[in-house]
C-alpha atoms as a PDB file:
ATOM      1  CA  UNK A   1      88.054 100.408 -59.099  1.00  0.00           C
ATOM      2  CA  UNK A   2      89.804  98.016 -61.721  1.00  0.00           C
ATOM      3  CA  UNK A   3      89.426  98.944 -65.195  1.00  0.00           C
ATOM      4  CA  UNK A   4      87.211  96.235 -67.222  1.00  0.00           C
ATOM      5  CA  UNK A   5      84.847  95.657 -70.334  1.00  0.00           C
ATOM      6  CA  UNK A   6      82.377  97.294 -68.309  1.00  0.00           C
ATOM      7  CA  UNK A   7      84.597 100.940 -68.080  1.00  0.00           C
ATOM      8  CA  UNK A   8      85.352  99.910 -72.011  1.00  0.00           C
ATOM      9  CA  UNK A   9      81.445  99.999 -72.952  1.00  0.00           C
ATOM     10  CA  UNK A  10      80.394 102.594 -70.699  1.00  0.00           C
ATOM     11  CA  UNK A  11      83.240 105.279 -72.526  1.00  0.00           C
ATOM     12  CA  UNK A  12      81.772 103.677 -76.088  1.00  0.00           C
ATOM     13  CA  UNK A  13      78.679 104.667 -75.524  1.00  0.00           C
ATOM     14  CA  UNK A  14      79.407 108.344 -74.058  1.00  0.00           C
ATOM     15  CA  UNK A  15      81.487 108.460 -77.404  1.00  0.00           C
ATOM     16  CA  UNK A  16      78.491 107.675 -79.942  1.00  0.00           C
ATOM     17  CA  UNK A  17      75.662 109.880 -80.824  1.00  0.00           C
ATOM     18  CA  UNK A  18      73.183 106.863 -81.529  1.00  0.00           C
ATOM     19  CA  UNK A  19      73.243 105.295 -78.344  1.00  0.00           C
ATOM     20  CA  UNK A  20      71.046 102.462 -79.633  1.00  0.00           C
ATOM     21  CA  UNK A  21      72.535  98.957 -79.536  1.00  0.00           C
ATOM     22  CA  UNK A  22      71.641  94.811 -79.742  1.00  0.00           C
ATOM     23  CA  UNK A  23      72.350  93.002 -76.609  1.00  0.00           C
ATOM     24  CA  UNK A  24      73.100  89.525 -76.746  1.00  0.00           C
ATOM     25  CA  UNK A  25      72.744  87.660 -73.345  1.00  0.00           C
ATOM     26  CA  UNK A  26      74.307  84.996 -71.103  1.00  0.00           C
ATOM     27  CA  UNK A  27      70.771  83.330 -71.435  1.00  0.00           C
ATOM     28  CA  UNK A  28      70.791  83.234 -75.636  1.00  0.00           C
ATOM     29  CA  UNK A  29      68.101  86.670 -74.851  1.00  0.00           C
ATOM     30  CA  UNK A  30      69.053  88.991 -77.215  1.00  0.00           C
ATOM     31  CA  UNK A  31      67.284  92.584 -76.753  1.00  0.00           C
ATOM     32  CA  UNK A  32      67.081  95.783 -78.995  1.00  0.00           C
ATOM     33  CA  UNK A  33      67.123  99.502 -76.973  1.00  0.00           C
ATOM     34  CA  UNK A  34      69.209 101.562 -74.693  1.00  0.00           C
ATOM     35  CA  UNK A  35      71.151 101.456 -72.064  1.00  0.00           C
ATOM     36  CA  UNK A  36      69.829 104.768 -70.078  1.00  0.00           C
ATOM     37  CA  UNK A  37      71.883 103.863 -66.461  1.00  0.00           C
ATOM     38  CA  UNK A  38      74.101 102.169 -64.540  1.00  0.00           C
ATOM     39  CA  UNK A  39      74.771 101.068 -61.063  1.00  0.00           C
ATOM     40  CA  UNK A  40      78.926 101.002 -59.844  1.00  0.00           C
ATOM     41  CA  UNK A  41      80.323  98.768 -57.642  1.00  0.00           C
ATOM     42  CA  UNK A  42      83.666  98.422 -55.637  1.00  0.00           C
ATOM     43  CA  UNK A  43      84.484  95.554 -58.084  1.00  0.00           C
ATOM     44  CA  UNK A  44      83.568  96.728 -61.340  1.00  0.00           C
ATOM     45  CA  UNK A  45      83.202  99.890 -63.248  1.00  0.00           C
ATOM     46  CA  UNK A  46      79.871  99.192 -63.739  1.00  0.00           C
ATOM     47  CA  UNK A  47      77.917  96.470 -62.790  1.00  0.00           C
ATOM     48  CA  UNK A  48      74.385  96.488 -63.475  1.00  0.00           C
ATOM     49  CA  UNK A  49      73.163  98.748 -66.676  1.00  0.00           C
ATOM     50  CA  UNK A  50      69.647  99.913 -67.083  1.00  0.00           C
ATOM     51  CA  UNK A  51      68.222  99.177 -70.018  1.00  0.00           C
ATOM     52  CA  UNK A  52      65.002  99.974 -71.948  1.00  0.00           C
ATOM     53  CA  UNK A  53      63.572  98.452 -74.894  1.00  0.00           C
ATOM     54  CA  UNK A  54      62.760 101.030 -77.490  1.00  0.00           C
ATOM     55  CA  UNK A  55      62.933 101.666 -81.687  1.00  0.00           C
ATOM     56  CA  UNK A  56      64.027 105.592 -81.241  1.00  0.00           C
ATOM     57  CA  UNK A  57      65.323 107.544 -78.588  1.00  0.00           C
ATOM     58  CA  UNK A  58      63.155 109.244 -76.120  1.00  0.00           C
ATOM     59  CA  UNK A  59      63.108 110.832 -73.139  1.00  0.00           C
ATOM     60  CA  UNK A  60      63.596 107.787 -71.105  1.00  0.00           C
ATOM     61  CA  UNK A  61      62.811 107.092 -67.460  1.00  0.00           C
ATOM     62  CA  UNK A  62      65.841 104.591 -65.749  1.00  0.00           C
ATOM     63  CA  UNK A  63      62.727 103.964 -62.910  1.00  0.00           C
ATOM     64  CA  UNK A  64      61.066 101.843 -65.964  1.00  0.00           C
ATOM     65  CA  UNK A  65      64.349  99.856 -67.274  1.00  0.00           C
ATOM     66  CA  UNK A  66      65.010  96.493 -66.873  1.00  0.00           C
ATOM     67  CA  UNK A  67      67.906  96.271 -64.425  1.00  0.00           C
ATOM     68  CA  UNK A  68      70.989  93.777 -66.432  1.00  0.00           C
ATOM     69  CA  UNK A  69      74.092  92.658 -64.685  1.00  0.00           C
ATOM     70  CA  UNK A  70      77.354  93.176 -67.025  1.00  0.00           C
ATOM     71  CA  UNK A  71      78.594  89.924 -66.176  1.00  0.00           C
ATOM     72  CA  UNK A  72      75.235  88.489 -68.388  1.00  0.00           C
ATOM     73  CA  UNK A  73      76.063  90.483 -71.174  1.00  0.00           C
ATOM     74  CA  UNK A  74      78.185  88.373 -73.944  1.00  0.00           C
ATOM     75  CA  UNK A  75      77.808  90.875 -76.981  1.00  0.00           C
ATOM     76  CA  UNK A  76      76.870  94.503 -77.829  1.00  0.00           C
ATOM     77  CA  UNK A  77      76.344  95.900 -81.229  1.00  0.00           C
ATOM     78  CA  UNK A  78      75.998  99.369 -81.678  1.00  0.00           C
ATOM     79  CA  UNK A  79      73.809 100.758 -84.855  1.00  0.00           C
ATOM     80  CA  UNK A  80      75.687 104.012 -85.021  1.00  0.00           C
ATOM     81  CA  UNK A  81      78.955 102.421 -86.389  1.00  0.00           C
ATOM     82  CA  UNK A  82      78.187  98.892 -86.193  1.00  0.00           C
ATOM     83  CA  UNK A  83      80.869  98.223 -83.844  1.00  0.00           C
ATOM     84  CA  UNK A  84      80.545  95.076 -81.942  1.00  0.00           C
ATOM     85  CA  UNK A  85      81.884  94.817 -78.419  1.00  0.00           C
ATOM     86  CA  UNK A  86      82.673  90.696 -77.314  1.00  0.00           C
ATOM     87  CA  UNK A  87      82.817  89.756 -73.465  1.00  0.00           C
END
């Protein structure tokens, strides 16, 4: 697998303890939650995340999450340091 942005968020977010973060998407979309899953591929780290829309962190079910490719994602921010990740 080739190391990308996608290996680069996924070890971010197994480093913070607030895994809440803003997504800003391809399509101007921007979305407030957590990523709870991911999907690999033989191209990319990861490819698809699973994401769910939420305030506070729960006990979260990745059946329910809205399925977003990596390549749509141009910005996270992350509320536990307010780092901010570009693609």
């Amino acid at each position: 697998m080739l190391l990308d942005k996608s290996k680069i968020l996924y070890d971010k977010l197994d480093a913070v303890s607030n895994k809440k973060v803003k997504l800003h998407l391809s399509n101007q979309e921007i979305k407030i939650g957590f990523l709870v899953g991911f999907f690999h591929s033989d191209s990319f780290f990861v490819e698809r995340w699973i994401f769910q829309e939420a305030e506070e962190e729960a006990v979260f079910n990745p059946e329910e999450g809205e399925i977003i490719k990596h390549k749509d994602i141009l910005e996270v921010f992350f509320f536990d340091d307010n780092l901010q990740i570009l693609f």
